[in-house]
PDB file of N, CA and C in Angstrom:
ATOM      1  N   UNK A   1      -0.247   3.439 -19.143  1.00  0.00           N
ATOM      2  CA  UNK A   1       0.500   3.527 -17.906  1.00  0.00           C
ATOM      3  C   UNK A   1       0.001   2.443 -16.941  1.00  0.00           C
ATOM      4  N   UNK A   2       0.769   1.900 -16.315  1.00  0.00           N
ATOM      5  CA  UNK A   2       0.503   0.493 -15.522  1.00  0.00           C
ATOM      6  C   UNK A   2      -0.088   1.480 -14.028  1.00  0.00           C
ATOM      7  N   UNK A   3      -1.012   0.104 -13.421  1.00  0.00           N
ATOM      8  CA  UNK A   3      -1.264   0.558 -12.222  1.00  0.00           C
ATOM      9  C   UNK A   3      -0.501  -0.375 -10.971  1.00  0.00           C
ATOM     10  N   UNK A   4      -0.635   0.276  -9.795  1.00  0.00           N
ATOM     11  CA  UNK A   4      -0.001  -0.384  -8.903  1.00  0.00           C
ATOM     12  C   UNK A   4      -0.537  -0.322  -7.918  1.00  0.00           C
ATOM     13  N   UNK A   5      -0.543  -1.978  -7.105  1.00  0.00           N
ATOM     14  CA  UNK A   5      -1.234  -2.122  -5.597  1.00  0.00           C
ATOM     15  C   UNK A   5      -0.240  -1.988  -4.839  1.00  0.00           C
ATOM     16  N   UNK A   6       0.141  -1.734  -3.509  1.00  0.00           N
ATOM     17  CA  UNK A   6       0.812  -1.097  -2.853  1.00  0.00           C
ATOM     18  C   UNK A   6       0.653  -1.313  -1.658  1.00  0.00           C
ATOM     19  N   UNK A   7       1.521  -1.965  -0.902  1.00  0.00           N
ATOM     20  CA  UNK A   7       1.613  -2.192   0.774  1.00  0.00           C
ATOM     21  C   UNK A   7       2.512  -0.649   1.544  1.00  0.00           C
ATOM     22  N   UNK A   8       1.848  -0.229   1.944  1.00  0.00           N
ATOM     23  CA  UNK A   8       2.922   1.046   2.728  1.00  0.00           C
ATOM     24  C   UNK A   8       3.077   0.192   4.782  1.00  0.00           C
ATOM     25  N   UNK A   9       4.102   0.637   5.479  1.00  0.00           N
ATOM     26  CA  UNK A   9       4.170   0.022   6.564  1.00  0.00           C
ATOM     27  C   UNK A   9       4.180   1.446   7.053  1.00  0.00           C
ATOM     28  N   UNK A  10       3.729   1.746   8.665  1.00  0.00           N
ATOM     29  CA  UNK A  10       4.756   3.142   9.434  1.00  0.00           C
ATOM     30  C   UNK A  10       5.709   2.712   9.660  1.00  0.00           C
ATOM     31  N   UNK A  11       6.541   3.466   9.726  1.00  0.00           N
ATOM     32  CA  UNK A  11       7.731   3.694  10.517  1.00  0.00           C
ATOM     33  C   UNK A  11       7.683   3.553  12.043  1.00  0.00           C
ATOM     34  N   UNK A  12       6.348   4.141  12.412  1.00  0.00           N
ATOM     35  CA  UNK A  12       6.330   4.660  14.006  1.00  0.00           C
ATOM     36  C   UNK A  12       5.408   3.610  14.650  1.00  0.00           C
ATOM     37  N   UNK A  13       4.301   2.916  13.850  1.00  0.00           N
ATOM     38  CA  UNK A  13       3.986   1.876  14.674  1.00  0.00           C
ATOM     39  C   UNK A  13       3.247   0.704  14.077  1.00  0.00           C
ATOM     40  N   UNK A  14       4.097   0.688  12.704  1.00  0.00           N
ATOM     41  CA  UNK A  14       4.120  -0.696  12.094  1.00  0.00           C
ATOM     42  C   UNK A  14       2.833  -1.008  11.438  1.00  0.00           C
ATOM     43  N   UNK A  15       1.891  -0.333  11.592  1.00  0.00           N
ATOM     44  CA  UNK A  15       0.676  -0.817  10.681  1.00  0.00           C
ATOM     45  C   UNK A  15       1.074  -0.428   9.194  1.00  0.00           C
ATOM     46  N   UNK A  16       0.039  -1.418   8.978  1.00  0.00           N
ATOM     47  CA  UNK A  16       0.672  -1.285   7.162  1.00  0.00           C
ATOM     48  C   UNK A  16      -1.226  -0.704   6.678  1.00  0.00           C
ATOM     49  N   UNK A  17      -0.456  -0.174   5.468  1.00  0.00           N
ATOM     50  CA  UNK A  17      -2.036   0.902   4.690  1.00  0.00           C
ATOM     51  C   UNK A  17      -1.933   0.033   3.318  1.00  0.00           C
ATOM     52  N   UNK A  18      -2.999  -0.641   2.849  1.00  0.00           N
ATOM     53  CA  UNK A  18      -3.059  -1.212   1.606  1.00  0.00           C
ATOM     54  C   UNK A  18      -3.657  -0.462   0.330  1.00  0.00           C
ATOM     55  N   UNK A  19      -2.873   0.346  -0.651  1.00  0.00           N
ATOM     56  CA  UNK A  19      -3.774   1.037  -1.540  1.00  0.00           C
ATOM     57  C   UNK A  19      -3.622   0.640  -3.042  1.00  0.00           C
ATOM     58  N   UNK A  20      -4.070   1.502  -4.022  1.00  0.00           N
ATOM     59  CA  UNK A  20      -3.831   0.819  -5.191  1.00  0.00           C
ATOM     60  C   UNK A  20      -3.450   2.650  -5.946  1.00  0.00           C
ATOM     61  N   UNK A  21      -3.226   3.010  -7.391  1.00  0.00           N
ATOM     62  CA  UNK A  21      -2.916   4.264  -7.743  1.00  0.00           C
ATOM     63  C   UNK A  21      -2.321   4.046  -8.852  1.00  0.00           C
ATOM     64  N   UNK A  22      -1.846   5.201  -9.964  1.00  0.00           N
ATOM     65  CA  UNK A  22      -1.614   5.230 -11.306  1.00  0.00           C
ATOM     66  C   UNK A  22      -0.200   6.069 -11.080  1.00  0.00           C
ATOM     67  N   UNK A  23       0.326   6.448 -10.326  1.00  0.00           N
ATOM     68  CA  UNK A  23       1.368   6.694  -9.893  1.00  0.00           C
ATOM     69  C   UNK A  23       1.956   6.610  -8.443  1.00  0.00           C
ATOM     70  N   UNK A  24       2.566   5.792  -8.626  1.00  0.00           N
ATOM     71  CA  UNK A  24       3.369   5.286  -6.700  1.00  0.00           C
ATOM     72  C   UNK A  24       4.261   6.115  -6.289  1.00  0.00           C
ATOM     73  N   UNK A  25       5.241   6.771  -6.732  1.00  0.00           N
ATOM     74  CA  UNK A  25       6.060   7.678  -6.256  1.00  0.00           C
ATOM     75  C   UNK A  25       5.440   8.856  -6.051  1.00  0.00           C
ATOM     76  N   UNK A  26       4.121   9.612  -6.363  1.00  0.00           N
ATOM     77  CA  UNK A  26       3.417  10.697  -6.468  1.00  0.00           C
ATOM     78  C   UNK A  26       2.544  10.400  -5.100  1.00  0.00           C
ATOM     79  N   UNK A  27       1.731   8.982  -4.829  1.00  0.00           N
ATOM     80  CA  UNK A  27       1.030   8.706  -4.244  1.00  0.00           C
ATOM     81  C   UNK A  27       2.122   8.303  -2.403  1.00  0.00           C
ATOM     82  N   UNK A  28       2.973   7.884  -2.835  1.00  0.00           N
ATOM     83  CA  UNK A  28       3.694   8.308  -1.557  1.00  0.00           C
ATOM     84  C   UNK A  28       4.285   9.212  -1.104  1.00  0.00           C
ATOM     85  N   UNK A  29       4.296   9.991  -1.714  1.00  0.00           N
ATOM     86  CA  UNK A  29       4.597  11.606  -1.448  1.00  0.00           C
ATOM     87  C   UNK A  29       3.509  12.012  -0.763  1.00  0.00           C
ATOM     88  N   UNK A  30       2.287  11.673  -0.944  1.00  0.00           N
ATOM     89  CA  UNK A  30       1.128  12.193  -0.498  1.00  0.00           C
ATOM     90  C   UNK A  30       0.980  12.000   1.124  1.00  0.00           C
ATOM     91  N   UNK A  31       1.191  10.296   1.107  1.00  0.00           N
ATOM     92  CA  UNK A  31       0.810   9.929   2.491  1.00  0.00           C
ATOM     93  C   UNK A  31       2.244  10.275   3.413  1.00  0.00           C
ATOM     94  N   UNK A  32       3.401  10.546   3.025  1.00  0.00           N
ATOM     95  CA  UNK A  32       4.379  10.856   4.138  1.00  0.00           C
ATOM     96  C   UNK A  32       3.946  12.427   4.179  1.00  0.00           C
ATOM     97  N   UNK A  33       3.765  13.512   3.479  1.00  0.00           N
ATOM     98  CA  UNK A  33       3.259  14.816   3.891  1.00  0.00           C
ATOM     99  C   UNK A  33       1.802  15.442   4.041  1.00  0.00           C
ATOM    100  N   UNK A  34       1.268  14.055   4.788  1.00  0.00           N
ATOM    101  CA  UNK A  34       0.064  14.569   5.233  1.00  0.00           C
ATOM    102  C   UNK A  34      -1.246  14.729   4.041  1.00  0.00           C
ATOM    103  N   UNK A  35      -0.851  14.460   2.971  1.00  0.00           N
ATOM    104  CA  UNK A  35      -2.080  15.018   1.993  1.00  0.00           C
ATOM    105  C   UNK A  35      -3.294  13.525   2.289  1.00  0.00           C
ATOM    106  N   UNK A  36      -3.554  12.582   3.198  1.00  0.00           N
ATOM    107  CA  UNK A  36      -3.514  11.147   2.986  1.00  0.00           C
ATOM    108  C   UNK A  36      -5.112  11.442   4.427  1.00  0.00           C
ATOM    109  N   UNK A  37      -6.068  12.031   4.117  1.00  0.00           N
ATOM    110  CA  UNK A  37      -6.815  12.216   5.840  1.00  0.00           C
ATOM    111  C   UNK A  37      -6.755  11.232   6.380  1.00  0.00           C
ATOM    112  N   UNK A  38      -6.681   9.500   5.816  1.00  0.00           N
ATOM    113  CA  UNK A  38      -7.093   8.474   6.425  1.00  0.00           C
ATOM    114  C   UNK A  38      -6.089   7.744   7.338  1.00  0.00           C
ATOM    115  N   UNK A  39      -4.634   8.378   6.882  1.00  0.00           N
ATOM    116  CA  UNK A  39      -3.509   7.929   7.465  1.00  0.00           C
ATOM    117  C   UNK A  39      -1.852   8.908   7.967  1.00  0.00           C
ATOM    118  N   UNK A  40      -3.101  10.135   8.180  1.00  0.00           N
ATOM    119  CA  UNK A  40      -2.692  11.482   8.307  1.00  0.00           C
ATOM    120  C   UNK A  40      -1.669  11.059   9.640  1.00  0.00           C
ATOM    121  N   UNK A  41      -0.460  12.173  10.259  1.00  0.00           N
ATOM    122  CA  UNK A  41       0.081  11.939  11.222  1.00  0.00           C
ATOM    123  C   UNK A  41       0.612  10.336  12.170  1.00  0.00           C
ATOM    124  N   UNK A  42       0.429   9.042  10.960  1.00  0.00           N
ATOM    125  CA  UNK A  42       1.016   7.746  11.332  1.00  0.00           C
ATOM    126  C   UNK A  42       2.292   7.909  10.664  1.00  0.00           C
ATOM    127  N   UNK A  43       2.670   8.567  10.367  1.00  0.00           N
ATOM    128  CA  UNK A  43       3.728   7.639   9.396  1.00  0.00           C
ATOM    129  C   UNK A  43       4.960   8.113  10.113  1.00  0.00           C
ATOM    130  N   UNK A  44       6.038   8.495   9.789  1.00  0.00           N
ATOM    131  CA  UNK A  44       6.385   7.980   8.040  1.00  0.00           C
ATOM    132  C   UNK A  44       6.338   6.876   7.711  1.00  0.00           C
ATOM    133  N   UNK A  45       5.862   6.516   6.308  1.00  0.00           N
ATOM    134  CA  UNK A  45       5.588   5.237   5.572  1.00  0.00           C
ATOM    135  C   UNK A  45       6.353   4.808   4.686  1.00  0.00           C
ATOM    136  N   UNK A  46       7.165   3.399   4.659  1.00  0.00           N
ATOM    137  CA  UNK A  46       8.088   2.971   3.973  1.00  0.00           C
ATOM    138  C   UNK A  46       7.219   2.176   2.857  1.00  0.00           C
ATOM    139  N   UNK A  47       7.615   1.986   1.584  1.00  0.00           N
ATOM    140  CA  UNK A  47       6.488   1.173   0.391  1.00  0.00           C
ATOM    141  C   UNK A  47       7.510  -0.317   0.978  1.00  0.00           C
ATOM    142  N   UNK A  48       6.610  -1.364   1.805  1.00  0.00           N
ATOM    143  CA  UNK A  48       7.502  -2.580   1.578  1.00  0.00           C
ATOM    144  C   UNK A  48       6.763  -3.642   0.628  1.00  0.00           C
ATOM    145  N   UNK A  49       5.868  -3.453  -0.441  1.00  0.00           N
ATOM    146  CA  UNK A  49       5.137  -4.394  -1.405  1.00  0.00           C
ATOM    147  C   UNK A  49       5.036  -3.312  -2.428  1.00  0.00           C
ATOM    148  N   UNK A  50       4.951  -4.085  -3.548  1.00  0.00           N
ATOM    149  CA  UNK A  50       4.113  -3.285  -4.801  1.00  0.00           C
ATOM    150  C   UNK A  50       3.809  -4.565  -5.544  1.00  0.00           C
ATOM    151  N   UNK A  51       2.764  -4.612  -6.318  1.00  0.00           N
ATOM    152  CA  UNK A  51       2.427  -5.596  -7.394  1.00  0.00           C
ATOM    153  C   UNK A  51       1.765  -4.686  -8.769  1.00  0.00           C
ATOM    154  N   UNK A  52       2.188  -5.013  -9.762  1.00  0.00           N
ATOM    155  CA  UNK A  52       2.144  -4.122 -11.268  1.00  0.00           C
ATOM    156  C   UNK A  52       0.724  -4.673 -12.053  1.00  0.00           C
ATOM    157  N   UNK A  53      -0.470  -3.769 -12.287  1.00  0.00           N
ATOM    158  CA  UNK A  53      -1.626  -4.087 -12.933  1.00  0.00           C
ATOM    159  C   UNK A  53      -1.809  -3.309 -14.676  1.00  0.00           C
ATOM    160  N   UNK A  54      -1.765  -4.158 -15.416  1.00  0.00           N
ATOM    161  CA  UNK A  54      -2.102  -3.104 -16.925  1.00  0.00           C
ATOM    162  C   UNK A  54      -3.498  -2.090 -16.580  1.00  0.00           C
ATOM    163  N   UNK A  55      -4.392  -2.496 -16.027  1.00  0.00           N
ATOM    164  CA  UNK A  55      -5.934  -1.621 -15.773  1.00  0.00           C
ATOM    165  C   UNK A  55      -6.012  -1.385 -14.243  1.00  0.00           C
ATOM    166  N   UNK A  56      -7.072  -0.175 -14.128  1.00  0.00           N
ATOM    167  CA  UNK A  56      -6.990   0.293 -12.996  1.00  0.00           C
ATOM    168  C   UNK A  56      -8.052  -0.681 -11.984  1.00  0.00           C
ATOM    169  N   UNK A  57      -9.136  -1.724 -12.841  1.00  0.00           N
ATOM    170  CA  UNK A  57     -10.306  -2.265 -12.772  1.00  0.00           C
ATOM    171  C   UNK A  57      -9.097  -3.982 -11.852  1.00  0.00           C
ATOM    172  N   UNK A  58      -8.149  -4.172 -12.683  1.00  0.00           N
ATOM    173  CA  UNK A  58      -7.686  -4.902 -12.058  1.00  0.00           C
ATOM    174  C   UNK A  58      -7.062  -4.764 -10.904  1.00  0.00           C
ATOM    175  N   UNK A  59      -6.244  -3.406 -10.574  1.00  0.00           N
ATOM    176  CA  UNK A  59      -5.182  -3.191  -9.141  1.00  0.00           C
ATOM    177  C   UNK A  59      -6.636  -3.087  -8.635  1.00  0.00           C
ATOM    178  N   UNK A  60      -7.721  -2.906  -8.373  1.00  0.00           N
ATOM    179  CA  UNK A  60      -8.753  -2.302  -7.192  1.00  0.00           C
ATOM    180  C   UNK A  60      -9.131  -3.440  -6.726  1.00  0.00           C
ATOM    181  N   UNK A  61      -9.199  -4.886  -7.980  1.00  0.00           N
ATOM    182  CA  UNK A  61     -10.088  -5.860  -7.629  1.00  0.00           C
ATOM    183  C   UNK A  61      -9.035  -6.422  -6.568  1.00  0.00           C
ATOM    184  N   UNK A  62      -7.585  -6.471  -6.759  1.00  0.00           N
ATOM    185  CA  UNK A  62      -6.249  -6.581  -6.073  1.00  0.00           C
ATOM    186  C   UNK A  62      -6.494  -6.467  -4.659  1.00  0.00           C
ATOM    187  N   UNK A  63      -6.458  -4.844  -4.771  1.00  0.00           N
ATOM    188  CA  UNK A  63      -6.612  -4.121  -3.546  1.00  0.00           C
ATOM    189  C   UNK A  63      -7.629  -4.973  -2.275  1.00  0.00           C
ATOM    190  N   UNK A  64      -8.991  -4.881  -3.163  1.00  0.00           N
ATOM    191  CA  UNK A  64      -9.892  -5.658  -2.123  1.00  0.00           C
ATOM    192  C   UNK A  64      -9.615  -6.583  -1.471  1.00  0.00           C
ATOM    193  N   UNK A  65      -9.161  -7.836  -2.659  1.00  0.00           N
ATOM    194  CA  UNK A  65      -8.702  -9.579  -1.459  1.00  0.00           C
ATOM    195  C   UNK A  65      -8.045  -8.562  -0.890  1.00  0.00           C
ATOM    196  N   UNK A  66      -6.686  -8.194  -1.078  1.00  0.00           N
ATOM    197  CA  UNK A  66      -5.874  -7.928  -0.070  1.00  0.00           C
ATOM    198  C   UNK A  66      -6.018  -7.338   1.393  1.00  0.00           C
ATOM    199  N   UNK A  67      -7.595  -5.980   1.366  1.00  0.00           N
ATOM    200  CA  UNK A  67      -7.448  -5.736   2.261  1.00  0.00           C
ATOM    201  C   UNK A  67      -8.794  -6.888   3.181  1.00  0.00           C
ATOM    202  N   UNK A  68      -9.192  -7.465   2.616  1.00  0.00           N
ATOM    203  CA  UNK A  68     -10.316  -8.458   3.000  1.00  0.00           C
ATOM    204  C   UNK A  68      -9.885  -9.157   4.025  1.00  0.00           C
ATOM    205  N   UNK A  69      -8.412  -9.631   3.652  1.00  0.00           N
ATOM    206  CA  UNK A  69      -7.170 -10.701   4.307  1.00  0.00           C
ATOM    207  C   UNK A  69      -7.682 -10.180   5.657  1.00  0.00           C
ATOM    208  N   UNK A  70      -7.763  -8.708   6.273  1.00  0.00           N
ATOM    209  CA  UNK A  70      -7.910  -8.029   7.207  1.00  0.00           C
ATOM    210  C   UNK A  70      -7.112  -8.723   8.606  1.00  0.00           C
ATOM    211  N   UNK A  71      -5.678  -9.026   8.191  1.00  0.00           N
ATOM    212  CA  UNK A  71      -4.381  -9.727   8.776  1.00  0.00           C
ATOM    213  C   UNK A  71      -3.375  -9.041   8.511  1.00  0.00           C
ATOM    214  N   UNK A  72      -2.700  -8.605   9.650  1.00  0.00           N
ATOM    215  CA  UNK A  72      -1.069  -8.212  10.372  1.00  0.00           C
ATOM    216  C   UNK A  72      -0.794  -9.278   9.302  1.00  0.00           C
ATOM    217  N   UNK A  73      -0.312 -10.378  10.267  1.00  0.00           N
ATOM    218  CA  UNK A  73       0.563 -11.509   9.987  1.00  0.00           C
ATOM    219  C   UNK A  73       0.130 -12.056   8.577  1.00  0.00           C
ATOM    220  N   UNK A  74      -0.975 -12.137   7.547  1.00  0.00           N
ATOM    221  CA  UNK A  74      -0.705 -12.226   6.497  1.00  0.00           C
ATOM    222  C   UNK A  74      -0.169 -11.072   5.657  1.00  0.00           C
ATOM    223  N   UNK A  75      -0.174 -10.054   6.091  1.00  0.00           N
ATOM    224  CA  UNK A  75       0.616  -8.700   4.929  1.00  0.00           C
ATOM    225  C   UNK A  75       1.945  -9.139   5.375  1.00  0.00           C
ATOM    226  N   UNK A  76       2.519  -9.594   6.437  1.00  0.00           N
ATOM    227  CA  UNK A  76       3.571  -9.722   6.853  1.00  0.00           C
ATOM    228  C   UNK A  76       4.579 -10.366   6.427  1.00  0.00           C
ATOM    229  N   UNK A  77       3.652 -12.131   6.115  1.00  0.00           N
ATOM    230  CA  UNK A  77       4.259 -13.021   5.581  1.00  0.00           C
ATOM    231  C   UNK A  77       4.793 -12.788   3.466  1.00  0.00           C
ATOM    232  N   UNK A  78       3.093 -11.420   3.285  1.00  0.00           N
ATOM    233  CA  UNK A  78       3.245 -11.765   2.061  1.00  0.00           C
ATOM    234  C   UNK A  78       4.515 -10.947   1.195  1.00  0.00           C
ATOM    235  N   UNK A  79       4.924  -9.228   2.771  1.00  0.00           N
ATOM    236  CA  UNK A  79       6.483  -8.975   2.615  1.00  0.00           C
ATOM    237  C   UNK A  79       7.205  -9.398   2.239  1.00  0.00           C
ATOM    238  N   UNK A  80       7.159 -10.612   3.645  1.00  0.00           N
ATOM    239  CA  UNK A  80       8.411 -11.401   3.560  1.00  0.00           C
ATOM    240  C   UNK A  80       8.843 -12.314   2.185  1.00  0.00           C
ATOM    241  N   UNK A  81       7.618 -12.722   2.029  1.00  0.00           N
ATOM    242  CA  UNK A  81       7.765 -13.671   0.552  1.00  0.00           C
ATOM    243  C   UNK A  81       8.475 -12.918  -0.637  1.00  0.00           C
ATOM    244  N   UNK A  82       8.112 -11.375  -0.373  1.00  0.00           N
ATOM    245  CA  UNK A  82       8.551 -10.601  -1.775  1.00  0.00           C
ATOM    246  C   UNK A  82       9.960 -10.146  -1.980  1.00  0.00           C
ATOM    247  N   UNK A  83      10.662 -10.405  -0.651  1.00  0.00           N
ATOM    248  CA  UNK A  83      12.299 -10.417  -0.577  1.00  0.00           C
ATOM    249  C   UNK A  83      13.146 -10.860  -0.458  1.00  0.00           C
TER     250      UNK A  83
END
């Protein structure tokens, strides 16, 4: 089963949550009903990125640059690039 890194945005005030997981439709279920403590009561959260990993060792190493970037305007641009 493939893994997946994952840009989520709010709805309500635009920050985006960078995660990684072995199921994305399960794992956003989580964070729009609260199961999520770290990003509890922001949302609702729209998925506007995903990128597809065969190992879980690879989406994490993913995850890190990405959240390293520790940039708005680069998650922003890297949206935009994906549509």
């Amino acid at each position: 089963m493939p893994f997946h890194v994952y840009v989520l945005q709010s709805q309500s005030t635009g920050r985006y949550y960078v995660g990684h997981t072995e199921n994305l439709q399960k794992r956003i279920f989580e964070h729009n009903n609260g199961r999520t403590n770290s990003i509890r009561n922001r949302g609702p959260w729209a998925l506007v990125y995903s990128e597809e990993y065969a190992t879980r060792p690879e989406a994490s190493h993913r995850e890190r640059q990405m959240k390293r970037m520790k940039s708005h305007a680069w998650l922003e641009r890297l949206v935009r690039a994906s549509r």
